[in-house]
C-alpha atoms as a PDB file:
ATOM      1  CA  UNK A   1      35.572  72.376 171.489  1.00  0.00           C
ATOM      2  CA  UNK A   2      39.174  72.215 171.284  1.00  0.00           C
ATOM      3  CA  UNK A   3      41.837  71.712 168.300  1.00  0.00           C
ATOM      4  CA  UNK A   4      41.545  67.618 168.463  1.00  0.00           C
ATOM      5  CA  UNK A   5      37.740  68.036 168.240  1.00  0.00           C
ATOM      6  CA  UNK A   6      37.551  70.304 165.806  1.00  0.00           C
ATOM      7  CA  UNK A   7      40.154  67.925 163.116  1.00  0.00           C
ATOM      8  CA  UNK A   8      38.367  64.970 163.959  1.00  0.00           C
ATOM      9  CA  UNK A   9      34.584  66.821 163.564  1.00  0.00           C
ATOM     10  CA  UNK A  10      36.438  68.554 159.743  1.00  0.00           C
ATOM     11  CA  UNK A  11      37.180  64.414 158.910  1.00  0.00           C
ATOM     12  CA  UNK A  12      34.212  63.418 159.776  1.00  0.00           C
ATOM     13  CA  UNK A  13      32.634  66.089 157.544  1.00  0.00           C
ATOM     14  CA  UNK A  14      34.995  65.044 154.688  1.00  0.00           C
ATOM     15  CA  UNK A  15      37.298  68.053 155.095  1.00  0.00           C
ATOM     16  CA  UNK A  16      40.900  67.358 155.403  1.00  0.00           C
ATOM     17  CA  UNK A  17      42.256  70.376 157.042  1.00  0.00           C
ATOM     18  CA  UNK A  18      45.956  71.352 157.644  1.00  0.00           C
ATOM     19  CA  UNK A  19      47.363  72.358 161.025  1.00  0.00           C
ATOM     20  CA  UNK A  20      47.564  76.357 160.356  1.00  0.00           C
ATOM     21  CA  UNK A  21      51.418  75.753 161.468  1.00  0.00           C
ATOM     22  CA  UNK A  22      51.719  73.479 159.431  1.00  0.00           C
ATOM     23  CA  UNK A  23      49.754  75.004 156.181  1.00  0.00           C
ATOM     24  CA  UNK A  24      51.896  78.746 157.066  1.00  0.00           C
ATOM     25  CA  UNK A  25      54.947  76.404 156.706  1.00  0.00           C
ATOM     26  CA  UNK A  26      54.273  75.074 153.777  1.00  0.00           C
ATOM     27  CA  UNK A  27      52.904  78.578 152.246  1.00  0.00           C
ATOM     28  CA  UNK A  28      56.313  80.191 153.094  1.00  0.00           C
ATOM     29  CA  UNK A  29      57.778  77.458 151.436  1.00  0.00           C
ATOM     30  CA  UNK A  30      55.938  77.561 148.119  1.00  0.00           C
ATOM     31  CA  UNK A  31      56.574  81.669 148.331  1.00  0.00           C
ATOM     32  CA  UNK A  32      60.779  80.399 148.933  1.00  0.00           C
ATOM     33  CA  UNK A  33      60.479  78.462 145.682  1.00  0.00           C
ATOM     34  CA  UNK A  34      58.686  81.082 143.576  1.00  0.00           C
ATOM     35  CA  UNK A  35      60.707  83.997 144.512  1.00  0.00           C
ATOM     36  CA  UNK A  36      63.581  81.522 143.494  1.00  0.00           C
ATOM     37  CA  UNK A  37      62.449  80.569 140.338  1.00  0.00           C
ATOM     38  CA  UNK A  38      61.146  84.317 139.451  1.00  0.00           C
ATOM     39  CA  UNK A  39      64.502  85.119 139.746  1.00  0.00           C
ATOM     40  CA  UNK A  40      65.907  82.567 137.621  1.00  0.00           C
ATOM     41  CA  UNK A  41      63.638  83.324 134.762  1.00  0.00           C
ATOM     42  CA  UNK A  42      64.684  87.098 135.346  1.00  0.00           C
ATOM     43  CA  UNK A  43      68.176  85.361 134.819  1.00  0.00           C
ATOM     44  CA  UNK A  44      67.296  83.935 131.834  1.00  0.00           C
ATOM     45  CA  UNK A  45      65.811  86.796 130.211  1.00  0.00           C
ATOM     46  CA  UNK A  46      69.021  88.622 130.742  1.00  0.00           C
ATOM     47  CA  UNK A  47      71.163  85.522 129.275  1.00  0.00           C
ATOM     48  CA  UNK A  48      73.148  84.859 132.321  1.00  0.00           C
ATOM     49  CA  UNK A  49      73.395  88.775 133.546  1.00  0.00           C
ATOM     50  CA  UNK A  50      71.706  89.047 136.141  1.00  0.00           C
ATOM     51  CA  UNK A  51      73.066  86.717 138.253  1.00  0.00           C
ATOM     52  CA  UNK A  52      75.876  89.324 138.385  1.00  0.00           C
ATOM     53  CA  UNK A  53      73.977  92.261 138.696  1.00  0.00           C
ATOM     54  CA  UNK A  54      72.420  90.702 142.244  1.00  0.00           C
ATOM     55  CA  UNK A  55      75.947  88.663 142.866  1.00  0.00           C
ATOM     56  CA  UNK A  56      75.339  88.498 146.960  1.00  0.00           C
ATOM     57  CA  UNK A  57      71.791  86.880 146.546  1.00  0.00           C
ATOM     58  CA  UNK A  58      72.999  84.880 143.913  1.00  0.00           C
ATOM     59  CA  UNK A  59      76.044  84.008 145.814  1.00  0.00           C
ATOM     60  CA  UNK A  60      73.947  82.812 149.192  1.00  0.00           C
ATOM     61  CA  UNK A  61      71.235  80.921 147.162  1.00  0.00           C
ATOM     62  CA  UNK A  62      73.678  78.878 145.500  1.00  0.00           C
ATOM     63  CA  UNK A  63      76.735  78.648 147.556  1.00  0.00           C
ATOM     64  CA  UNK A  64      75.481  79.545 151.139  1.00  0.00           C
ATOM     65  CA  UNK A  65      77.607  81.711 151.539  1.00  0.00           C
ATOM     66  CA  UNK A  66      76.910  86.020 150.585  1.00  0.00           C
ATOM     67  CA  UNK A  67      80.967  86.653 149.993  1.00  0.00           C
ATOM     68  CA  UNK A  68      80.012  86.593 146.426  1.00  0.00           C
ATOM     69  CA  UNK A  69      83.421  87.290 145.489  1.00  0.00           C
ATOM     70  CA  UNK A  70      84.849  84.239 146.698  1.00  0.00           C
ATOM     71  CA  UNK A  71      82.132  82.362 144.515  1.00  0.00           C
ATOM     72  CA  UNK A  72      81.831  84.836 141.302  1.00  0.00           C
ATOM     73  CA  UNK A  73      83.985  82.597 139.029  1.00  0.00           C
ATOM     74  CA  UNK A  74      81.341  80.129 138.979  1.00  0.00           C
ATOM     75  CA  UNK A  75      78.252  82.342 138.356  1.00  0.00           C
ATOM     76  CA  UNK A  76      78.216  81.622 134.286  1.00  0.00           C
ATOM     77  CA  UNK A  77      78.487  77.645 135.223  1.00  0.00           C
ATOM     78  CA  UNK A  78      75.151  78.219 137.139  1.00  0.00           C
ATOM     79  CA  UNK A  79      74.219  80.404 134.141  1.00  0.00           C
ATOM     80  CA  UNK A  80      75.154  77.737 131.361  1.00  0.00           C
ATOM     81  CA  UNK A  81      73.433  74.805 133.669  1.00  0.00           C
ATOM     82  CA  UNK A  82      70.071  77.162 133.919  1.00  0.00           C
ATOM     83  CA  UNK A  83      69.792  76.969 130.552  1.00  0.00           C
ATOM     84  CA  UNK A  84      71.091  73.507 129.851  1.00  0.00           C
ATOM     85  CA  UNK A  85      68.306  72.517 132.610  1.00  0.00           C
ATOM     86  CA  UNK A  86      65.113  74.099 130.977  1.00  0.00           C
ATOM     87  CA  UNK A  87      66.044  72.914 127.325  1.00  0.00           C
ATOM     88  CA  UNK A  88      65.931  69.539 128.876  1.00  0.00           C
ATOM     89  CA  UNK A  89      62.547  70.143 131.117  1.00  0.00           C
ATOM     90  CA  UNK A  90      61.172  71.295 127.712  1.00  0.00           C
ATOM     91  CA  UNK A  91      63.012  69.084 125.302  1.00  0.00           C
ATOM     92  CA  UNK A  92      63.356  65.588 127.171  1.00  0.00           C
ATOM     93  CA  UNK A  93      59.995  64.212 129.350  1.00  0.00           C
ATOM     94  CA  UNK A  94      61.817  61.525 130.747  1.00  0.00           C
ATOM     95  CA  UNK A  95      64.214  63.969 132.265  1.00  0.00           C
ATOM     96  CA  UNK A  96      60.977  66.260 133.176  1.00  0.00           C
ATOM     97  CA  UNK A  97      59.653  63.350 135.238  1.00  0.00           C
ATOM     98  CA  UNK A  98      62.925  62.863 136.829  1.00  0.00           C
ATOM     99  CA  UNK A  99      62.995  66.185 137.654  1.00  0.00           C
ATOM    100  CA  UNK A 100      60.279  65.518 140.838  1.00  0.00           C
ATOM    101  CA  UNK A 101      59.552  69.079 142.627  1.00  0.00           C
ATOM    102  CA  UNK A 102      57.467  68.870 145.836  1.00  0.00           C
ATOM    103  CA  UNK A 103      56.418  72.492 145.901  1.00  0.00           C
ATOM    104  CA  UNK A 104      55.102  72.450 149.373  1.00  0.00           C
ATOM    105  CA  UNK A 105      57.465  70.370 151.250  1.00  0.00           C
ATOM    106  CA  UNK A 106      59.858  71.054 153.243  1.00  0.00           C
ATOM    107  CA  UNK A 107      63.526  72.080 152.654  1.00  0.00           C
ATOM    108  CA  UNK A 108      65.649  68.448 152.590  1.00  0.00           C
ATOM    109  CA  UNK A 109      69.214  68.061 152.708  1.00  0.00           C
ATOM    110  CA  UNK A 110      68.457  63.899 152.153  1.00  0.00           C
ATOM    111  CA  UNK A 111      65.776  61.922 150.856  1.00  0.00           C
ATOM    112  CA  UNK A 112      62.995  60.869 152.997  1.00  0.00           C
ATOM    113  CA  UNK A 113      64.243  56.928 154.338  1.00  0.00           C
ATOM    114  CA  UNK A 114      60.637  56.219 154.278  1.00  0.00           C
ATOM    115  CA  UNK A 115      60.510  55.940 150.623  1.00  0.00           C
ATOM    116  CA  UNK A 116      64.091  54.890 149.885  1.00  0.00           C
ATOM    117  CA  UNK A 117      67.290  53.121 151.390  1.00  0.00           C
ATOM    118  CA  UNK A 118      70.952  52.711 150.537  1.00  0.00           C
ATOM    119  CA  UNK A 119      71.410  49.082 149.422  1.00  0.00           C
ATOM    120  CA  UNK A 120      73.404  46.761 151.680  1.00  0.00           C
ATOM    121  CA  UNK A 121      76.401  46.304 149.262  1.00  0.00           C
ATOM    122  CA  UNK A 122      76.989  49.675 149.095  1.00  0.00           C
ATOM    123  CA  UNK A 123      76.751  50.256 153.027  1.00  0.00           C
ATOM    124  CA  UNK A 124      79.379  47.544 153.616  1.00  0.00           C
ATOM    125  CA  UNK A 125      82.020  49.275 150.873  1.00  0.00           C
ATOM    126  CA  UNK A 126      80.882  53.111 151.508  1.00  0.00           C
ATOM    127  CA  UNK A 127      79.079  53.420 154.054  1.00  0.00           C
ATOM    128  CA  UNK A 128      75.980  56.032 154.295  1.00  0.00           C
ATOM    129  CA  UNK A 129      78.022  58.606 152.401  1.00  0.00           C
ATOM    130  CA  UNK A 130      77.589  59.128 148.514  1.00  0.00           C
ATOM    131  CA  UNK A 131      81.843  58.620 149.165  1.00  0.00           C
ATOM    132  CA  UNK A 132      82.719  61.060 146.257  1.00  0.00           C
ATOM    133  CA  UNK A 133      80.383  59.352 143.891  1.00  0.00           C
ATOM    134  CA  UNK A 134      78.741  61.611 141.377  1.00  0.00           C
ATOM    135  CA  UNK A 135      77.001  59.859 139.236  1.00  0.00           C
ATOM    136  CA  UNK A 136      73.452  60.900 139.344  1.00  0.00           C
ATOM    137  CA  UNK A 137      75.478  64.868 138.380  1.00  0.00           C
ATOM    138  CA  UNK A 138      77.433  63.046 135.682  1.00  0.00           C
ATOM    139  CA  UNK A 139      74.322  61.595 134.332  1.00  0.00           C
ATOM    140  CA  UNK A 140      72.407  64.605 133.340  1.00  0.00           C
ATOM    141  CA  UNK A 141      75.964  66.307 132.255  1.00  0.00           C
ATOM    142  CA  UNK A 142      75.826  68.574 135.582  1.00  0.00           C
ATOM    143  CA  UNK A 143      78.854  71.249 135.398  1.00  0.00           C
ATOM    144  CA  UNK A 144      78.864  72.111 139.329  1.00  0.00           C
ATOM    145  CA  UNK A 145      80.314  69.277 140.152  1.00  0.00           C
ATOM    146  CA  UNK A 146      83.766  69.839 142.479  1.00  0.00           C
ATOM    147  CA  UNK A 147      85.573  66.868 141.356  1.00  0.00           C
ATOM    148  CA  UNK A 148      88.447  68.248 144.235  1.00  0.00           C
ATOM    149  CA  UNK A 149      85.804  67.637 147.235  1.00  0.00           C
ATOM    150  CA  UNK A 150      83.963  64.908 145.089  1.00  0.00           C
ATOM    151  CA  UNK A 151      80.434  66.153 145.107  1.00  0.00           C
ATOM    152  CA  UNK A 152      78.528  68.775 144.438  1.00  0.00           C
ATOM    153  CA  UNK A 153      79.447  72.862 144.570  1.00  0.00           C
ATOM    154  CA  UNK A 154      76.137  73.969 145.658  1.00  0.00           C
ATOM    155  CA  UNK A 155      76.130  71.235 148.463  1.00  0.00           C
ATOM    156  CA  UNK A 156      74.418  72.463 151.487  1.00  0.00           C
ATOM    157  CA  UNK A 157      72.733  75.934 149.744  1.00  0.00           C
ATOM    158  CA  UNK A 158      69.679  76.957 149.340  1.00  0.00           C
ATOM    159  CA  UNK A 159      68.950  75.737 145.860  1.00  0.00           C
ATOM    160  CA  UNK A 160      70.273  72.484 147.305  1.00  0.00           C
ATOM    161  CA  UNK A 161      67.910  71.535 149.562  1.00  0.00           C
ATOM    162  CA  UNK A 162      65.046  73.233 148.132  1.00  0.00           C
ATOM    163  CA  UNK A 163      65.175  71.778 144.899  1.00  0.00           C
ATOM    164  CA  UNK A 164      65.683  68.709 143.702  1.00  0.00           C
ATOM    165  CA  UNK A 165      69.592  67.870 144.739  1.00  0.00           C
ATOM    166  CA  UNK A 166      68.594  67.863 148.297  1.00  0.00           C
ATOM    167  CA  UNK A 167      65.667  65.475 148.527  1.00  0.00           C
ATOM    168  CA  UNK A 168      67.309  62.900 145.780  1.00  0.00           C
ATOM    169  CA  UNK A 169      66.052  59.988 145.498  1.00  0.00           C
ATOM    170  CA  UNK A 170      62.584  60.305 145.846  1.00  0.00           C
ATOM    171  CA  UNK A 171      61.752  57.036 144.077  1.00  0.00           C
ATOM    172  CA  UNK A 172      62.478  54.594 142.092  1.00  0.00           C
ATOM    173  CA  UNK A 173      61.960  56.163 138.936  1.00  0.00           C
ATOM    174  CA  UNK A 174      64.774  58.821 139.660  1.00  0.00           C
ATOM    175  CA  UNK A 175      67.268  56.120 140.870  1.00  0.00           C
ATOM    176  CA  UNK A 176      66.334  54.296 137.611  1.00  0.00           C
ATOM    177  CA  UNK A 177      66.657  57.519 135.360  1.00  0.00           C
ATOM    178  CA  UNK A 178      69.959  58.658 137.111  1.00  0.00           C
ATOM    179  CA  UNK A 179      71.612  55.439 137.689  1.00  0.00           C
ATOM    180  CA  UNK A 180      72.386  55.790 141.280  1.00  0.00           C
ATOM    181  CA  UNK A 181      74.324  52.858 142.460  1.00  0.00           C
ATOM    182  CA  UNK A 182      73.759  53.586 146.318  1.00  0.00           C
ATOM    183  CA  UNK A 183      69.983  54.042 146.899  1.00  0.00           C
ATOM    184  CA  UNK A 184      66.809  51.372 145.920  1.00  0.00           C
ATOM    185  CA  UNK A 185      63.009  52.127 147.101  1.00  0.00           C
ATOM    186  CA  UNK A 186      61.741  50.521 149.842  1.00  0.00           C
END
């Protein structure tokens, strides 16, 4: 029996079954985001110290880049917006549902054009681009924004496009919540 046989004969069973690939893939991500998020609790536990203490991991994770000292200036902004973040995830459910996390999914360095689109008046003036527009950062009082480049300081990085920066917008909801003037759902 081979592979097609087998997924078809686990359907008809009422199993839904993963590639392995496919399930590995989406294991190693989940283990990404943990070890990511065990750190930043580490971080918090040490008010904003640690970050320093493991400045070339902290350095690649949020600025892609393991030169930390070209990037160490900014390690108590990511500090300050670590804690500004999980008051709000605790304090503020409207911002918690924003705050969509697909634990299993893939990295994404843009949301998924199945679910969303960038309206038509906003292609005609800008384009595809986000064209220096921060808004959705601006709305939840984000401090890495680089208001030289016009976006985002952790653009690109790790915590970028496994998180929630990355993937934005994932629905409707978040455009709603963040005000974004460029995307609508499909």
């Amino acid at each position: 029996m081979n592979d097609t046989n087998k997924a078809e004969l686990a359907l008809e069973q009422g199993h839904v079954i993963l590639p392995l690939r496919q399930s590995q893939r989406s294991l190693a991500y989940l283990a990404k985001r943990v070890a990511f998020l065990m750190l930043y609790a580490v971080n918090m536990a040490t008010l904003g110290l640690f970050v320093y203490l493991v400045a070339p991991v902290t350095s690649f994770l949020a600025f892609n880049d393991i030169r930390f000292w070209r990037h160490i200036h900014q390690f108590h902004k990511l500090s300050y917006r670590m804690f500004t973040h999980t008051i709000a995830l605790i304090t503020n459910p409207t911002y918690s549902r924003a705050f969509r996390l697909a634990w299993l999914d893939a990295p994404r360095d843009a949301p998924d054009r199945s679910e969303v689109e960038v309206k038509q008046a906003w292609k005609l003036e800008h384009g595809e681009s986000c064209d220096g527009c921060v808004h959705c950062c601006e709305r939840i009082g984000c401090n890495l924004i680089d208001h030289e480049r016009g976006g985002c300081m952790l653009y690109g990085s790790f915590f970028w496009r496994y998180f929630t920066c990355g993937p934005f917008p994932q629905n409707q909801f978040q455009i709603d919540y963040y005000q974004c003037p460029k995307w609508k759902a499909r």
